[in-house]
Protein backbone atom coordinates (compact mmCIF):
# COMPACT_ATOMS: atom_id res chain seq x y z
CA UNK A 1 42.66 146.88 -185.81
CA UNK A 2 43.77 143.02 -186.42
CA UNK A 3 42.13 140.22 -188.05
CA UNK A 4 42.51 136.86 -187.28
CA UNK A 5 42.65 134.56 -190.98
CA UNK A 6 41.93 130.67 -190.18
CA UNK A 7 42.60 128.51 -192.49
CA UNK A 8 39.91 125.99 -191.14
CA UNK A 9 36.99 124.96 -194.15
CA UNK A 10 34.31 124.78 -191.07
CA UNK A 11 33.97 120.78 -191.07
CA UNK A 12 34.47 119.03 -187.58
CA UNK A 13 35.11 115.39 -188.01
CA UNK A 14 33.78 113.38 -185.56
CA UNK A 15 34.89 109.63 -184.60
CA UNK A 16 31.30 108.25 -185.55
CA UNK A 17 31.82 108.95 -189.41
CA UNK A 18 28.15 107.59 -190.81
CA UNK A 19 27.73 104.58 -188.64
CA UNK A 20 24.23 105.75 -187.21
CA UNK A 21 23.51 105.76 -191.00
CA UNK A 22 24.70 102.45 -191.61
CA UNK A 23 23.22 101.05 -188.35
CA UNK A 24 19.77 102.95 -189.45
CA UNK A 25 20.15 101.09 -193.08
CA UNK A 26 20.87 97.67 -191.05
CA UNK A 27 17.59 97.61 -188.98
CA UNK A 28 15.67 98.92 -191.80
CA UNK A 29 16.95 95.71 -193.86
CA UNK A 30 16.80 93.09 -191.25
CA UNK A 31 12.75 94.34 -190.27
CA UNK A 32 11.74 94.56 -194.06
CA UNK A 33 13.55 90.78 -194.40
CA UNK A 34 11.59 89.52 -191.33
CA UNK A 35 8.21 91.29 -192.39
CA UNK A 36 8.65 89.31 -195.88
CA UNK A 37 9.81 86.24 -193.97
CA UNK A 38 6.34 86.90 -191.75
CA UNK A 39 4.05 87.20 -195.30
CA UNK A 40 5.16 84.62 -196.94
CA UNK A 41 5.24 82.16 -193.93
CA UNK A 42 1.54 83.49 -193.11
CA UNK A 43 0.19 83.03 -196.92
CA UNK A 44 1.90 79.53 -197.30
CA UNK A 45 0.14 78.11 -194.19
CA UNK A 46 -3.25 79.69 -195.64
CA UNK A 47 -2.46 77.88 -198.73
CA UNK A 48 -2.04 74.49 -196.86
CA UNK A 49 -5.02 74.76 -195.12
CA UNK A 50 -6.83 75.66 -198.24
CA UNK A 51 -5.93 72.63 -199.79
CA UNK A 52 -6.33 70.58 -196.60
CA UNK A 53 -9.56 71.56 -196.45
CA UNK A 54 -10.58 70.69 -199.80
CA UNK A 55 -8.74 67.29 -199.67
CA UNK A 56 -10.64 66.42 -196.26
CA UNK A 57 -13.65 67.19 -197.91
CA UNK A 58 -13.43 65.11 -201.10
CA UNK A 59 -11.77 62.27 -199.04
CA UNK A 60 -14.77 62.33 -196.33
CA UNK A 61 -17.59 62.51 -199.70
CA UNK A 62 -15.85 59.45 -201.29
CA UNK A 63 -16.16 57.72 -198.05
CA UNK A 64 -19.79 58.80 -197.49
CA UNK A 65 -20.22 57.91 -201.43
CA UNK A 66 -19.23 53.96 -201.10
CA UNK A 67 -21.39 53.89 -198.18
CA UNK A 68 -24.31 51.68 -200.52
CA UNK A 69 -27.25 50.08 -198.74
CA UNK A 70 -26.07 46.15 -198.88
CA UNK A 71 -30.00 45.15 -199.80
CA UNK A 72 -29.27 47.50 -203.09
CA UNK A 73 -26.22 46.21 -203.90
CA UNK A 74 -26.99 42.73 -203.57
CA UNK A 75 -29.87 43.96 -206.01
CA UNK A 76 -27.24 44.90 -208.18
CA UNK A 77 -28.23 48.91 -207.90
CA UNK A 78 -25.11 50.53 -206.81
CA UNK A 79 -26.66 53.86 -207.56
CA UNK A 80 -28.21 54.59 -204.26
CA UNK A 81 -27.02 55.34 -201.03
CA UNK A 82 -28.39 54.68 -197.46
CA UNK A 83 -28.28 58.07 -196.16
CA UNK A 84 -27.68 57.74 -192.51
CA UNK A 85 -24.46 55.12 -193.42
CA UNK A 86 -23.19 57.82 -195.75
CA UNK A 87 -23.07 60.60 -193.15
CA UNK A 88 -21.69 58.33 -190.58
CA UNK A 89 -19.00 57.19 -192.49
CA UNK A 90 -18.45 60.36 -193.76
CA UNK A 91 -18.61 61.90 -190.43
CA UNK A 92 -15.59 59.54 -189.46
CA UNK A 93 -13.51 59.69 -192.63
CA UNK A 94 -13.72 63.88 -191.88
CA UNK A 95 -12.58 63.43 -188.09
CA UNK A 96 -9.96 61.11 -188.69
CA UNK A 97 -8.17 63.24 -191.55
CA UNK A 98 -8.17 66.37 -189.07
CA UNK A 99 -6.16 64.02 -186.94
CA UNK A 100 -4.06 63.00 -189.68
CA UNK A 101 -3.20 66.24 -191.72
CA UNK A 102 -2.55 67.82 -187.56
CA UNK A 103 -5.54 70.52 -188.15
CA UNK A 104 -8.48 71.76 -186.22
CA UNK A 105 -11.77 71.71 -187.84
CA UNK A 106 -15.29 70.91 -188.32
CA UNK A 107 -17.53 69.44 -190.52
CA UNK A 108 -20.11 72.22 -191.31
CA UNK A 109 -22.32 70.13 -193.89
CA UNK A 110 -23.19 66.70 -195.04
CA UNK A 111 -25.42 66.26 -197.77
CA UNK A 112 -26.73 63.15 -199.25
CA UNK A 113 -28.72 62.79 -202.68
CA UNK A 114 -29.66 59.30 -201.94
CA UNK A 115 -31.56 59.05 -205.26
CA UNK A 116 -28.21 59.66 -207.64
CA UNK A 117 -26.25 58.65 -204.91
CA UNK A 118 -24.35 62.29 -204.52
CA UNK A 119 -22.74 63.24 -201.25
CA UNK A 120 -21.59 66.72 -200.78
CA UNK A 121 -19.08 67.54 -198.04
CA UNK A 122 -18.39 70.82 -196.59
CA UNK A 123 -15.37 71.55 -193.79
CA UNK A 124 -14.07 74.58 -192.07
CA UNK A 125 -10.23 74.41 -190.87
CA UNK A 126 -9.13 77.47 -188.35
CA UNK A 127 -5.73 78.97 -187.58
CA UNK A 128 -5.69 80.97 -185.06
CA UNK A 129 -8.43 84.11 -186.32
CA UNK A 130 -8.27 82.82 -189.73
CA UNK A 131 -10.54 80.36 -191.28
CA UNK A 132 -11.09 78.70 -194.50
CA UNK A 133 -13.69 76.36 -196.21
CA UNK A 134 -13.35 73.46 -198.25
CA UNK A 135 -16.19 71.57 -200.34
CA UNK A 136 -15.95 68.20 -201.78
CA UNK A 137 -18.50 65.93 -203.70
CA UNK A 138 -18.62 62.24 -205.00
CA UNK A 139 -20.94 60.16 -206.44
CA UNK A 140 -21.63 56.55 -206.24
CA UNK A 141 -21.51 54.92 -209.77
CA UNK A 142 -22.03 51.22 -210.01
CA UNK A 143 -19.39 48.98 -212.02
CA UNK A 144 -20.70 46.59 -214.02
């Protein structure tokens, strides 16, 4: 009886030697880069709207809030507000900015406190499925 000895340790090499490992390692980089690339780009814009929204809003309330009935301020009472001025002007301060700032929106509330001469603006900007709400209030105060 005769036994064959081989020297051989039992590894093949093969011509590939890890590169489906490094191309596996490659994708998983470049699609956890673009996913983070994705977020952030996705939470900045929500940011800017945010603030858009707000800035709309205070913008279209000071508008409304100089919007003084002339009779009163020839009376010298600055405090109080014709009501139907203040929305208008209000209105068109809020439109205008969504031009400007290149965002669609709406303005969900106007409210006017024509007795201490408040206005209170409320705006919605959406983006796609994703909406946010900005509030913004000024009052009329008379300058002596």
């Amino acid at each position: 009886m005769t036994v064959a000895i081989t020297t051989s340790n039992g590894i093949e090499w093969r011509d590939d030697r890890g590169s489906g490992l490094v191309a596996g390692i490659a994708f998983m980089f470049a699609f956890t880069f673009l996913g983070l690339v994705w977020v952030a780009r996705d939470a900045d814009r929500g940011i800017s709207n945010q603030s858009a929204a707000t800035s709309i809003a205070f913008q279209a309330a000071r508008s409304g809030a100089q919007a003084a009935s002339i009779d009163d301020v020839r009376d010298g009472d600055l405090d109080r507000l014709d009501p139907g001025a203040a929305r208008a002007a209000a209105s068109t301060t809020a439109a205008l900015l969504f031009g400007s700032y290149g965002v669609s929106g709406s303005v969900d509330a106007i409210v006017v406190d024509d007795t201490t001469g408040k206005v209170t603006v409320t705006i919605t900007i959406v983006d796609g499925s994703k909406a946010v709400t900005g509030v913004g209030a000024a009052e009329a105060v008379g300058v002596a």
